[in-house]
N, C-alpha and C. Protein backbone atom coordinates (compact mmCIF):
# COMPACT_ATOMS: atom_id res chain seq x y z
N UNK A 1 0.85 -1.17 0.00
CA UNK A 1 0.00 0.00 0.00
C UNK A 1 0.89 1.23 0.00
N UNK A 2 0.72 2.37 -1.00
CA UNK A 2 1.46 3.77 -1.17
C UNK A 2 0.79 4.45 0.31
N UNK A 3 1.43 5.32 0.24
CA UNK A 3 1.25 6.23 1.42
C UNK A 3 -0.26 7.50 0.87
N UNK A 4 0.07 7.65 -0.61
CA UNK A 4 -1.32 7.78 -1.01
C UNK A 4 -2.89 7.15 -1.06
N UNK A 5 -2.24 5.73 -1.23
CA UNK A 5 -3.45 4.71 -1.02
C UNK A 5 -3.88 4.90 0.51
N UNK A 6 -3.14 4.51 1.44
CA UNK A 6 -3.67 4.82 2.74
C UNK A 6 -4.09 6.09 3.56
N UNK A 7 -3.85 7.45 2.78
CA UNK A 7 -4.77 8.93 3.32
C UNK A 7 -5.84 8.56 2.49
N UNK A 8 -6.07 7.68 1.41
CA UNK A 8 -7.11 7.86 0.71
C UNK A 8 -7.94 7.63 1.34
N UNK A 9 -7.57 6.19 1.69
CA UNK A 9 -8.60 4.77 2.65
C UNK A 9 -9.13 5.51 3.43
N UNK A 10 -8.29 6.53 4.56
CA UNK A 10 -8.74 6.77 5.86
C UNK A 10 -9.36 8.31 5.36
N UNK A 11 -9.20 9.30 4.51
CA UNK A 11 -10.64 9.75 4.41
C UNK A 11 -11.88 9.43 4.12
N UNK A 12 -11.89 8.40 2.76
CA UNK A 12 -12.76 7.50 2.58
C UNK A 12 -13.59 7.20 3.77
N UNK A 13 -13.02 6.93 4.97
CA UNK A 13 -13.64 6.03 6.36
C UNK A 13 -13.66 7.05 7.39
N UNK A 14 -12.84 8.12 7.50
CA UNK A 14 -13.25 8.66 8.11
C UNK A 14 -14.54 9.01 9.14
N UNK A 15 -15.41 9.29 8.51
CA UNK A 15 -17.14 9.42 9.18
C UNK A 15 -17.12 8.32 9.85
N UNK A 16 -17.06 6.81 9.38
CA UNK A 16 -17.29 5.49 10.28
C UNK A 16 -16.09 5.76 11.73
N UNK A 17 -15.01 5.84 11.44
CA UNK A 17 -14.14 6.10 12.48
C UNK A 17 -14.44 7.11 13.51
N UNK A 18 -14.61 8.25 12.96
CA UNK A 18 -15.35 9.26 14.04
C UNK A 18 -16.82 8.47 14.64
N UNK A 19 -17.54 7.98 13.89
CA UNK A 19 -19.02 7.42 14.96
C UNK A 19 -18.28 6.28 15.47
N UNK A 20 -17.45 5.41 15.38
CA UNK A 20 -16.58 3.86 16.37
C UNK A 20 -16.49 4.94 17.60
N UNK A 21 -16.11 6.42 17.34
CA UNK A 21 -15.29 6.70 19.12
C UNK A 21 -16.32 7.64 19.27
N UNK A 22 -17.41 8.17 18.79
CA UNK A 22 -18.05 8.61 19.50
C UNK A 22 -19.42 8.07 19.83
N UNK A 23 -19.83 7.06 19.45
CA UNK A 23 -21.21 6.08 19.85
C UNK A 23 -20.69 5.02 21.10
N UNK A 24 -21.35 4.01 21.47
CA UNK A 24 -21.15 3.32 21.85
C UNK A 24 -21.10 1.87 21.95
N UNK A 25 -20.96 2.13 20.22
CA UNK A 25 -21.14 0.48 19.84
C UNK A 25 -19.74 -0.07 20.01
N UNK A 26 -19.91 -1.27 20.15
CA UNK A 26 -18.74 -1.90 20.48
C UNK A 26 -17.95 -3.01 18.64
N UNK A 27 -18.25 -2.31 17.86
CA UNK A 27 -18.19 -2.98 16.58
C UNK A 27 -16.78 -2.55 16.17
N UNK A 28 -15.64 -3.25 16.17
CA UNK A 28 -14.42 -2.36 15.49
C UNK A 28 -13.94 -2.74 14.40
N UNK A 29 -15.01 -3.29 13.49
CA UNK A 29 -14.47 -3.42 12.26
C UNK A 29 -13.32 -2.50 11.59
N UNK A 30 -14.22 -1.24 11.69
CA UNK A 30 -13.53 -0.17 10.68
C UNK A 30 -11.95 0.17 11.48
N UNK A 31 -11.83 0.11 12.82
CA UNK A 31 -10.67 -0.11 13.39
C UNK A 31 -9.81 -0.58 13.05
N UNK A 32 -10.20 -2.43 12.77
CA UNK A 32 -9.12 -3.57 12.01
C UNK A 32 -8.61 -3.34 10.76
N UNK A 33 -9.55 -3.00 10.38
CA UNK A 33 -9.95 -2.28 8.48
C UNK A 33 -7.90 -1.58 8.49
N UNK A 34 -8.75 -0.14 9.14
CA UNK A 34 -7.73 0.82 9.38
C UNK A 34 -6.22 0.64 9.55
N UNK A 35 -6.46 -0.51 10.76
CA UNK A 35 -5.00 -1.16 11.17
C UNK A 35 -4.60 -1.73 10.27
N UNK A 36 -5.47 -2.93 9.59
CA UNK A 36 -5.01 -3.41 8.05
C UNK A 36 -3.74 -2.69 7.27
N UNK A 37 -4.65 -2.00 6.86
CA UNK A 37 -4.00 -0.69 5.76
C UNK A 37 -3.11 -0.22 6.57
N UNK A 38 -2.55 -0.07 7.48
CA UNK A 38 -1.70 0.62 7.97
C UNK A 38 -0.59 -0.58 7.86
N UNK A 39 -0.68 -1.75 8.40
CA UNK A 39 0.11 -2.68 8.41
C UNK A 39 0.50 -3.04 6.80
N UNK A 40 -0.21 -2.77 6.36
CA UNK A 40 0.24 -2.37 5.07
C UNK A 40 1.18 -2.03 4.03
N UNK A 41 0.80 -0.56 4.79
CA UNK A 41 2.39 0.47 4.56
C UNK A 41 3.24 -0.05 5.18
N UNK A 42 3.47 -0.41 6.80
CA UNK A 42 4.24 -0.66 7.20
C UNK A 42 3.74 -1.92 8.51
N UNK A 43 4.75 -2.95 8.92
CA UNK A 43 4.15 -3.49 9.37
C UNK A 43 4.50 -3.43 11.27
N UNK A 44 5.11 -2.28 11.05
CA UNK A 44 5.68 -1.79 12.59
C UNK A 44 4.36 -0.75 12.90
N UNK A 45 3.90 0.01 12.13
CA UNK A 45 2.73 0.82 12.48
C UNK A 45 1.27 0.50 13.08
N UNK A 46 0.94 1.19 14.11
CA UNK A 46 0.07 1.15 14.63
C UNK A 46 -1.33 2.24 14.78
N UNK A 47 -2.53 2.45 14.33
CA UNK A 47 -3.28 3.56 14.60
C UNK A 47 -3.86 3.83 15.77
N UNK A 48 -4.20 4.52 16.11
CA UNK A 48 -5.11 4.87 17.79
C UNK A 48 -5.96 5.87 17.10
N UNK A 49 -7.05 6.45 17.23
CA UNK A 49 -7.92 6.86 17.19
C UNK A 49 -8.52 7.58 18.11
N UNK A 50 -8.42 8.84 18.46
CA UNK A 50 -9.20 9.47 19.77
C UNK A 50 -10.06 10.72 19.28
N UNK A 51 -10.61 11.32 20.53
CA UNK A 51 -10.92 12.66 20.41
C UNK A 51 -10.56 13.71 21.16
N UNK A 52 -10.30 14.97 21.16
CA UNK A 52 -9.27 15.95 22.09
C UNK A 52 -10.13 16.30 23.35
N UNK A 53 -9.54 17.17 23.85
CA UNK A 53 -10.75 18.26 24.65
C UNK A 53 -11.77 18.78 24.35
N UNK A 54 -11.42 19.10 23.23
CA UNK A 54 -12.28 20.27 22.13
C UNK A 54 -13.43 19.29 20.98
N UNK A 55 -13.23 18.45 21.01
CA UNK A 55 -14.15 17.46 20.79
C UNK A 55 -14.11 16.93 19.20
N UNK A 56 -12.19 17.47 18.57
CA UNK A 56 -12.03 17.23 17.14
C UNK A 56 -11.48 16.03 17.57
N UNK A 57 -11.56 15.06 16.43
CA UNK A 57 -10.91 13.93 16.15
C UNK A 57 -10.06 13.51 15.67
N UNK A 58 -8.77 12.61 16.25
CA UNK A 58 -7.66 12.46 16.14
C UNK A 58 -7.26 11.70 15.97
N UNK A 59 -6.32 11.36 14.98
CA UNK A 59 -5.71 10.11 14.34
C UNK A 59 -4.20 10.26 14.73
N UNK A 60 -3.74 8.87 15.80
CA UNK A 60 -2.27 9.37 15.95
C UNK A 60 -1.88 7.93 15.46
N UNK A 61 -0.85 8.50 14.86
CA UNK A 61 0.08 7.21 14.02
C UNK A 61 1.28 6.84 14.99
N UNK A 62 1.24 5.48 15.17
CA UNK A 62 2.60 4.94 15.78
C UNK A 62 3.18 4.11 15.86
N UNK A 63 4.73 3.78 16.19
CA UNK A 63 5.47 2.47 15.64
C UNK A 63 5.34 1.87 16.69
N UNK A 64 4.75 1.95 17.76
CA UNK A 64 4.27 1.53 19.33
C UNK A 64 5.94 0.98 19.92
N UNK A 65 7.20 1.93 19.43
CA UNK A 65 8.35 2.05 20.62
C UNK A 65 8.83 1.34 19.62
N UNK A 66 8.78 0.97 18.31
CA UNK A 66 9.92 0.12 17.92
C UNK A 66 10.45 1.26 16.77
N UNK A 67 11.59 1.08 16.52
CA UNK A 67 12.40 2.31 16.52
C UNK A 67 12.46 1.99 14.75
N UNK A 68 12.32 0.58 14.65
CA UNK A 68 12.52 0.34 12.78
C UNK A 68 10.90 0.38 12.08
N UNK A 69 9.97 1.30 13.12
CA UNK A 69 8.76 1.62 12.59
C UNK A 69 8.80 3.34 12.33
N UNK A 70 10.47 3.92 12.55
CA UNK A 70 10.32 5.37 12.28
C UNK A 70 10.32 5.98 10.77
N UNK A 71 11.18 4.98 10.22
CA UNK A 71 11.07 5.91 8.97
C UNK A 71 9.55 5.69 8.59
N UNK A 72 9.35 4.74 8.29
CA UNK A 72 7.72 4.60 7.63
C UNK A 72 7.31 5.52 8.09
N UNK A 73 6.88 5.89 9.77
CA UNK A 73 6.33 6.55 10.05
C UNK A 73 6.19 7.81 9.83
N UNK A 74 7.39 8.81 9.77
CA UNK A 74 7.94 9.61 9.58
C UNK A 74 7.75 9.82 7.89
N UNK A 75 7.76 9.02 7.10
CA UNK A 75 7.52 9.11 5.89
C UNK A 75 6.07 9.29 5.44
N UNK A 76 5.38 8.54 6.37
CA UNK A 76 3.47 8.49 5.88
C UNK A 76 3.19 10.09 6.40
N UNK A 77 3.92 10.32 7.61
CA UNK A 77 3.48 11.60 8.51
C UNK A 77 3.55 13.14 7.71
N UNK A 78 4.49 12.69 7.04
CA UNK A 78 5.54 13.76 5.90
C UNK A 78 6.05 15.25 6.90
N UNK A 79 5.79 14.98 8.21
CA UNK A 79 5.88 16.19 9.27
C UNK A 79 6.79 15.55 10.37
N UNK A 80 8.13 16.62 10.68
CA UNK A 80 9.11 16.31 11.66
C UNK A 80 8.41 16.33 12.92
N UNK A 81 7.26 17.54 13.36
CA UNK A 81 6.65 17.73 14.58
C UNK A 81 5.74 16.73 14.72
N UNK A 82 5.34 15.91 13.79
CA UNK A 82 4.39 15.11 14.09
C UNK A 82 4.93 13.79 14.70
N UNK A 83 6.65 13.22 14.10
CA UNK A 83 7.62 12.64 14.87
C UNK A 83 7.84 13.07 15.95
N UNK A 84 8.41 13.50 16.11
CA UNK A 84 8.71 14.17 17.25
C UNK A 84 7.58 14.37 18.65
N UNK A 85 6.60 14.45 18.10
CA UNK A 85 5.68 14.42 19.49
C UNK A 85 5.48 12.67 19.90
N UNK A 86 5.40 11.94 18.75
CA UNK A 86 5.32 10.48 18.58
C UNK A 86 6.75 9.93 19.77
N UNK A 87 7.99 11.05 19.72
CA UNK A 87 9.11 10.32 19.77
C UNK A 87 9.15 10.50 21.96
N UNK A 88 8.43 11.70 21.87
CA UNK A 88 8.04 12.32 23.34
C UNK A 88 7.55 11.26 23.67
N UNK A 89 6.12 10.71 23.33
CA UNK A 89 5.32 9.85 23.64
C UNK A 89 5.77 8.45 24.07
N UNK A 90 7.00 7.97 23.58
CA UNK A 90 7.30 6.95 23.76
C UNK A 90 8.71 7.27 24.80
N UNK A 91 9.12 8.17 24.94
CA UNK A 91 10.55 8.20 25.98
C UNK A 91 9.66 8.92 27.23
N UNK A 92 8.88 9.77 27.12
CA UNK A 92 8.10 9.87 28.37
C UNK A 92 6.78 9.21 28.92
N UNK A 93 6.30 8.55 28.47
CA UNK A 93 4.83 8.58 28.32
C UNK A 93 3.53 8.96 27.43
N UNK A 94 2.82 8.67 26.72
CA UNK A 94 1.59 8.90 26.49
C UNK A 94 0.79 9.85 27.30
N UNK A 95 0.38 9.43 28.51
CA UNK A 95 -0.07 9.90 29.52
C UNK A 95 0.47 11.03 30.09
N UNK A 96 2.09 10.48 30.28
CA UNK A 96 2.55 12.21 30.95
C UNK A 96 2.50 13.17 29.63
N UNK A 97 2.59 12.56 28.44
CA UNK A 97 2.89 13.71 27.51
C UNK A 97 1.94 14.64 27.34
N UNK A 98 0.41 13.47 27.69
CA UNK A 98 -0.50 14.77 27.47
C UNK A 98 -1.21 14.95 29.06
N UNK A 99 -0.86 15.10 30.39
CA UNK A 99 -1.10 15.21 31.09
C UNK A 99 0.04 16.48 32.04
N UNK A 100 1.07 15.81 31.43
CA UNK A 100 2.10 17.24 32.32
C UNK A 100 3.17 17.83 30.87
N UNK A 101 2.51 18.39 29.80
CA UNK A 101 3.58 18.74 29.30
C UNK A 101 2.58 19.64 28.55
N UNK A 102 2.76 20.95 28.84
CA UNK A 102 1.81 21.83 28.58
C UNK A 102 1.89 22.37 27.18
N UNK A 103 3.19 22.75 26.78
CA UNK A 103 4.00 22.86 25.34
C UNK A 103 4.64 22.68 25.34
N UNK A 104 4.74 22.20 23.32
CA UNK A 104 5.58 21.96 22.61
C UNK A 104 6.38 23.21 21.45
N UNK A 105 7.25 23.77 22.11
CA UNK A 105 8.34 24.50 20.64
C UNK A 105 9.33 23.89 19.69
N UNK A 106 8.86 24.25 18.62
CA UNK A 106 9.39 23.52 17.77
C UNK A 106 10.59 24.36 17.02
N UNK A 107 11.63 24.25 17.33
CA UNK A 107 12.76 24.97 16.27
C UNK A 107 13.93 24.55 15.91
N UNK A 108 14.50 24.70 14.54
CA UNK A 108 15.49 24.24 13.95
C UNK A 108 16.68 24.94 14.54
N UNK A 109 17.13 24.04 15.00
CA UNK A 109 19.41 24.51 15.73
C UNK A 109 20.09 24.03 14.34
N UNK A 110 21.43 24.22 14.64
CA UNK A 110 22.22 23.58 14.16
C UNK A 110 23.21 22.66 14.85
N UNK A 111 23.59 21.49 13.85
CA UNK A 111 24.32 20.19 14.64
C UNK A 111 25.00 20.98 16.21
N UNK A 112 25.82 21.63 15.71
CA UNK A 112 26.65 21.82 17.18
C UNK A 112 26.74 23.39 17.91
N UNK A 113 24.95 23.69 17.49
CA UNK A 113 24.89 25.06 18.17
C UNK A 113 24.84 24.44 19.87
N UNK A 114 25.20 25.51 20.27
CA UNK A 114 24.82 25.20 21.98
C UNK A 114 24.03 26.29 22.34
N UNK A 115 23.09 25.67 22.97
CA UNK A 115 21.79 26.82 23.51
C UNK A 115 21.88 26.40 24.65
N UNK A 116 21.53 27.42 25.76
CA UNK A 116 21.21 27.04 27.45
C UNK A 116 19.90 26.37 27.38
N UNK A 117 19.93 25.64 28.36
CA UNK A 117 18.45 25.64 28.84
C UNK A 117 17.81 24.10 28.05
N UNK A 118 18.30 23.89 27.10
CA UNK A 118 17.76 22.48 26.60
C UNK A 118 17.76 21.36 27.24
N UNK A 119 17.37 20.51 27.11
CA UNK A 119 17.11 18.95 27.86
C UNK A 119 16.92 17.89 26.96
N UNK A 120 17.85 16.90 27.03
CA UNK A 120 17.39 15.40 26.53
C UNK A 120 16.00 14.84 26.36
N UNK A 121 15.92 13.94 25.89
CA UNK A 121 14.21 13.64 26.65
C UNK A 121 14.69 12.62 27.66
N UNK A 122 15.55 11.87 27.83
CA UNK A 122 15.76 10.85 28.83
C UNK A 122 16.08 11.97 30.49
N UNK A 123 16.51 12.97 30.13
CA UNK A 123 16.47 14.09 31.28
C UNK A 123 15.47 14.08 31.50
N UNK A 124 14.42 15.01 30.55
CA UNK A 124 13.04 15.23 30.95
C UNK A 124 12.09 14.10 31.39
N UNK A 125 12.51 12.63 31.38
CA UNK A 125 11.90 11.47 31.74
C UNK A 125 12.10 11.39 32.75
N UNK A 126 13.46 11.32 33.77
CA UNK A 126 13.93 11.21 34.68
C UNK A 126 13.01 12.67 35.31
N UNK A 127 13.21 13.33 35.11
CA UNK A 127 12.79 15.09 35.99
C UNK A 127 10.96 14.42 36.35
N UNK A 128 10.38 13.67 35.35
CA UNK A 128 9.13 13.45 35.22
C UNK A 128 8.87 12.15 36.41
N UNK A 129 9.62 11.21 36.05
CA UNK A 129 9.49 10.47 37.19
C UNK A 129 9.87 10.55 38.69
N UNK A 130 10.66 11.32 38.81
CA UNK A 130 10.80 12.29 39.90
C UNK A 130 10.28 12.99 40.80
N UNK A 131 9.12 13.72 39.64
CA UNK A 131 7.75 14.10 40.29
C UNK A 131 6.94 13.17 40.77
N UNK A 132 6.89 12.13 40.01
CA UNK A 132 5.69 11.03 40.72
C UNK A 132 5.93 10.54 41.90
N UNK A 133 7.50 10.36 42.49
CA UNK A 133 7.86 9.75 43.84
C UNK A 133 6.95 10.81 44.54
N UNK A 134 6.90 9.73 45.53
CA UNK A 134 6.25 10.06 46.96
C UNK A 134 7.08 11.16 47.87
N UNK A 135 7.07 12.57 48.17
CA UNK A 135 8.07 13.11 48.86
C UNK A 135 8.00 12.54 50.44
């Protein structure tokens, strides 16, 4: 499957995917469908399907932590920020990412600029689990 074939599929389905997460039927065809085609493109990729705060609907693409599901991913995504929040998600959490991480800035450095103030994400993992201990 092209990376065109599969935005096709999932506008195509779209509408069914939005009523799977917002009804309460328990039918996930169009889910498997989805995953299908995704496994497709690639067979490290994974879809999730949600809805925000704001009540738009969200399609997050992921290699679910395996690291030889990035290029695909990164390739279907055709967006560095859209990696990159994927890459948060998996060195910090899901949960903490969207529970304690209020923003994301996105800007291009160069290889061996040095800026103050930056952090690893394995820093910011550690700083995160840190918080959760019990004082």
């Amino acid at each position: 499957m092209t990376k065109q074939e599969f935005w096709q599929y999932f506008e195509e389905h779209m509408s069914a995917l939005e009523q799977l997460i917002s009804s309460n039927v328990h039918d996930y065809t169009i889910y498997n469908e989805i995953s299908d085609k995704l496994r497709q493109y690639d067979e490290h990729l994974i879809p999730e399907i949600t809805m925000d705060g704001q009540g738009r609907f969200v399609l997050v693409l992921s290699c679910d932590g395996d690291r030889e599901g990035m290029p695909a991913l990164e390739h279907l995504a055709e967006n560095y920020e859209a990696g990159a929040v994927l890459h948060l998600d998996h060195t910090i959490g899901e949960y903490n990412s969207m529970t304690l991480v209020e923003e994301i800035e996105f800007k291009r450095i160069g290889c061996f600029e040095k800026i103050s103030g930056l952090k690893i994400l394995d820093d910011l993992r550690d700083e995160i689990d840190a918080l959760k201990q019990p004082s």
